[in-house]
Protein backbone atom coordinates (compact mmCIF):
# COMPACT_ATOMS: atom_id res chain seq x y z
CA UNK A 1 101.16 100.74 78.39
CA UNK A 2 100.57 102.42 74.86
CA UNK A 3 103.01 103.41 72.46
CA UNK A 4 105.38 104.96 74.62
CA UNK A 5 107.33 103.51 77.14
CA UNK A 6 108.18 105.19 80.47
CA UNK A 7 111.10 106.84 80.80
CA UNK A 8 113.22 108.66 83.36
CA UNK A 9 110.82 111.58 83.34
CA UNK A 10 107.96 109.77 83.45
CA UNK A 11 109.17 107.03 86.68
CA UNK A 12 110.44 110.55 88.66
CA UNK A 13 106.75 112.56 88.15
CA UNK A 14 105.18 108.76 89.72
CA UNK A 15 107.37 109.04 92.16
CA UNK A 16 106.51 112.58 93.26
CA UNK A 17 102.92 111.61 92.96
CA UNK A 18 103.45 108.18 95.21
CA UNK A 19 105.40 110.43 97.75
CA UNK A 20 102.58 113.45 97.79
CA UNK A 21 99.79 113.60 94.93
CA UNK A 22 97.56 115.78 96.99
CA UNK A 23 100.49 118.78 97.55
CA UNK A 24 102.79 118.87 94.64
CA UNK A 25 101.44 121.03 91.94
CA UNK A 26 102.60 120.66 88.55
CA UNK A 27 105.03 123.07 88.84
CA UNK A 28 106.69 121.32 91.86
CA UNK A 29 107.09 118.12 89.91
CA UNK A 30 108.45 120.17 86.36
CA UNK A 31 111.53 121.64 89.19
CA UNK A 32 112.11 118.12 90.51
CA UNK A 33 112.18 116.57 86.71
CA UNK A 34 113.92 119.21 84.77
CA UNK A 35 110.99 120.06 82.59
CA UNK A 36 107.91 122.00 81.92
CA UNK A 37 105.04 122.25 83.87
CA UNK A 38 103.21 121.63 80.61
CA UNK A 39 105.36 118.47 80.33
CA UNK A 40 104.01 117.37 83.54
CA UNK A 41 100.47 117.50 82.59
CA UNK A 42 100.43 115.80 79.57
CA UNK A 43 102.75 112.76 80.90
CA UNK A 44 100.51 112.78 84.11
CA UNK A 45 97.41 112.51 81.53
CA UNK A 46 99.31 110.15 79.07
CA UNK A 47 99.98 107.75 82.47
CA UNK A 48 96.71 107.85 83.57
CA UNK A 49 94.78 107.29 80.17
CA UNK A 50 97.08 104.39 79.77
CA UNK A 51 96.29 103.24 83.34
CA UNK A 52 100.06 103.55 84.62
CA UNK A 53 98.42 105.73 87.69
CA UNK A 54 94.79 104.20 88.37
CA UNK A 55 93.84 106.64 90.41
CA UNK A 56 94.24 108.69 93.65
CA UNK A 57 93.22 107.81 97.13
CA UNK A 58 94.07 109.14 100.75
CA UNK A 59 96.11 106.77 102.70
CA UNK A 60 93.42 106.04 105.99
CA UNK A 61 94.55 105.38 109.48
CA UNK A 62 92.11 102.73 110.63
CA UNK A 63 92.87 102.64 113.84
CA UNK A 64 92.81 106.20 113.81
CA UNK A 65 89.22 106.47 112.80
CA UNK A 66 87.98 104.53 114.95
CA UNK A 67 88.59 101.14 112.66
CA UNK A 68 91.76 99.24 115.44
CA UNK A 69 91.20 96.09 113.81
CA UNK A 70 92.78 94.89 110.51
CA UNK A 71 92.81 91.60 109.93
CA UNK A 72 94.46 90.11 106.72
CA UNK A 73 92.08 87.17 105.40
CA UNK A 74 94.61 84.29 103.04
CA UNK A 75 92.11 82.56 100.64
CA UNK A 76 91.95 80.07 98.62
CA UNK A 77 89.71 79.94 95.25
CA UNK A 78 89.49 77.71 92.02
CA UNK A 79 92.67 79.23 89.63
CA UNK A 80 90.31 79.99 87.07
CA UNK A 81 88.13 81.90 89.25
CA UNK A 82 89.92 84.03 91.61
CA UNK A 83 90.74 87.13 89.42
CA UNK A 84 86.80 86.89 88.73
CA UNK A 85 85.77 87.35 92.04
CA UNK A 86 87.74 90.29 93.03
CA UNK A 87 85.20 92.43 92.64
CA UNK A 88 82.25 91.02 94.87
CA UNK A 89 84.86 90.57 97.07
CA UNK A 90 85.95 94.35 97.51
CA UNK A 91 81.57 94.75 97.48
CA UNK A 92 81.87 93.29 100.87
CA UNK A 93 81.45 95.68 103.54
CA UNK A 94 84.82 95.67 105.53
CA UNK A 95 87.18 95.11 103.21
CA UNK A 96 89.41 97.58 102.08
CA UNK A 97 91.77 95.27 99.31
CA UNK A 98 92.21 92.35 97.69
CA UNK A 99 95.38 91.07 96.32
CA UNK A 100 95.77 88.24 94.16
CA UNK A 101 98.66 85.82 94.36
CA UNK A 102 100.20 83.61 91.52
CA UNK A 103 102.02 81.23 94.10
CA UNK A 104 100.76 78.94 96.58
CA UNK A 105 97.81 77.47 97.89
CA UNK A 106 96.80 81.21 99.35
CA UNK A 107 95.99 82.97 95.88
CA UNK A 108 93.64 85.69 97.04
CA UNK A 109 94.64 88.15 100.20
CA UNK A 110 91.80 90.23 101.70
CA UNK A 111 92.27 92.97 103.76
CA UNK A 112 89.19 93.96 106.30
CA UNK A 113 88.93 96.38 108.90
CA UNK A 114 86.34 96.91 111.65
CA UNK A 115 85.80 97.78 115.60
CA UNK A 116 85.54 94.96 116.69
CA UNK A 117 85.80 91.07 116.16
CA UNK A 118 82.25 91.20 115.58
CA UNK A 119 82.90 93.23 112.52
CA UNK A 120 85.64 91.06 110.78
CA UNK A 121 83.71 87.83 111.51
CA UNK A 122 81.01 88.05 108.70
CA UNK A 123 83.50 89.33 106.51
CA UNK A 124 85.06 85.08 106.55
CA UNK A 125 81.83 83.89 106.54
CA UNK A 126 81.01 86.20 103.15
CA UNK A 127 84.15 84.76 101.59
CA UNK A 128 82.97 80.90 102.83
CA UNK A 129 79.70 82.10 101.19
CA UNK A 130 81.59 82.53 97.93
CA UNK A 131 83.00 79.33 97.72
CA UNK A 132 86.34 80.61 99.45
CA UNK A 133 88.28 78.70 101.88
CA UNK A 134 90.03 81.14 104.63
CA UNK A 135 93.12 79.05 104.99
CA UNK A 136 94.31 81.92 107.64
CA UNK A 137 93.60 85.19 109.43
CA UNK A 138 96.27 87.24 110.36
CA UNK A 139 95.88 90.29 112.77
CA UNK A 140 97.79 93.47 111.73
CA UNK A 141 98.89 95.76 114.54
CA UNK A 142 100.65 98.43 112.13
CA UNK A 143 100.98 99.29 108.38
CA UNK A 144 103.21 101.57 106.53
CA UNK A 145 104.33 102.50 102.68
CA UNK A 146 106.64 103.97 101.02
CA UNK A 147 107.32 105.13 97.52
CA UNK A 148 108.75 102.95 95.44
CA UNK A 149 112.80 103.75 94.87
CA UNK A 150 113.17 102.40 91.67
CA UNK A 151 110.75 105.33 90.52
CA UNK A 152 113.30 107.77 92.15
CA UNK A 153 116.21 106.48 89.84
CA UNK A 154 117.74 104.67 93.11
């Protein structure tokens, strides 16, 4: 981060915004933190220029809309490369993330979600394309989040 390190004010405003960006106005968070709604803005633009928050998305139920499957792909790829080749990997169409692991054989996890098997199949065979080896598939049934406590001063 730049100059300034987060503090207390700055972990409780990311937690408001992990437990409902879309809803809580400025305002909202300033009653919850103690502060101005002023305050607010310029630590939620001083967090987001320094790429604390890297953006906003809606959270999706797949199954939901009309996506059941999601199947978690565990890859392996050359140490040097795999941070590399994040980003044809999220070009694929299917997947949804990527997450790349420091231990193990399995460095890379890929998330992909489709109708049917038919769907997820030429997702592994675009990762075998790349050079990846799919050391495992893993079908997901349910997924849930939850802010992160040690934002909420837990």
């Amino acid at each position: 981060m730049g100059d300034d390190a987060i503090d207390d004010v700055d972990e409780a405003i990311l937690h408001a915004l992990q437990e409902d960006a879309r809803n809580l106005s400025s305002g909202d968070i300033a009653e919850r933190t103690g502060t101005s709604g002023s305050t607010v803005r310029k630590r939620i633009q001083r967090l987001e220029g320094d790429e604390v928050i890297k953006g906003y998305s809606a959270e999706i139920d797949y199954q939901q809309s009309g996506y059941p499957l999601r199947m978690l792909l565990f890859c392996t790829a050359p140490i040097p490369d795999r941070g590399e080749q994040i980003p044809a990997i999220l070009d694929i169409d299917g997947v949804v993330s990527v997450q790349e692991l420091v231990t193990g054989e399995q460095n890379l996890l890929v998330t992909a979600v489709g109708e049917t098997d038919s769907d997820i199949t030429p997702v592994a065979q675009e990762l075998l394309d790349m050079g990846l080896k799919v050391v495992d598939e893993v079908l997901v049934r349910s997924h849930e989040t939850t802010p992160f406590g040690g934002f909420a001063g837990e």
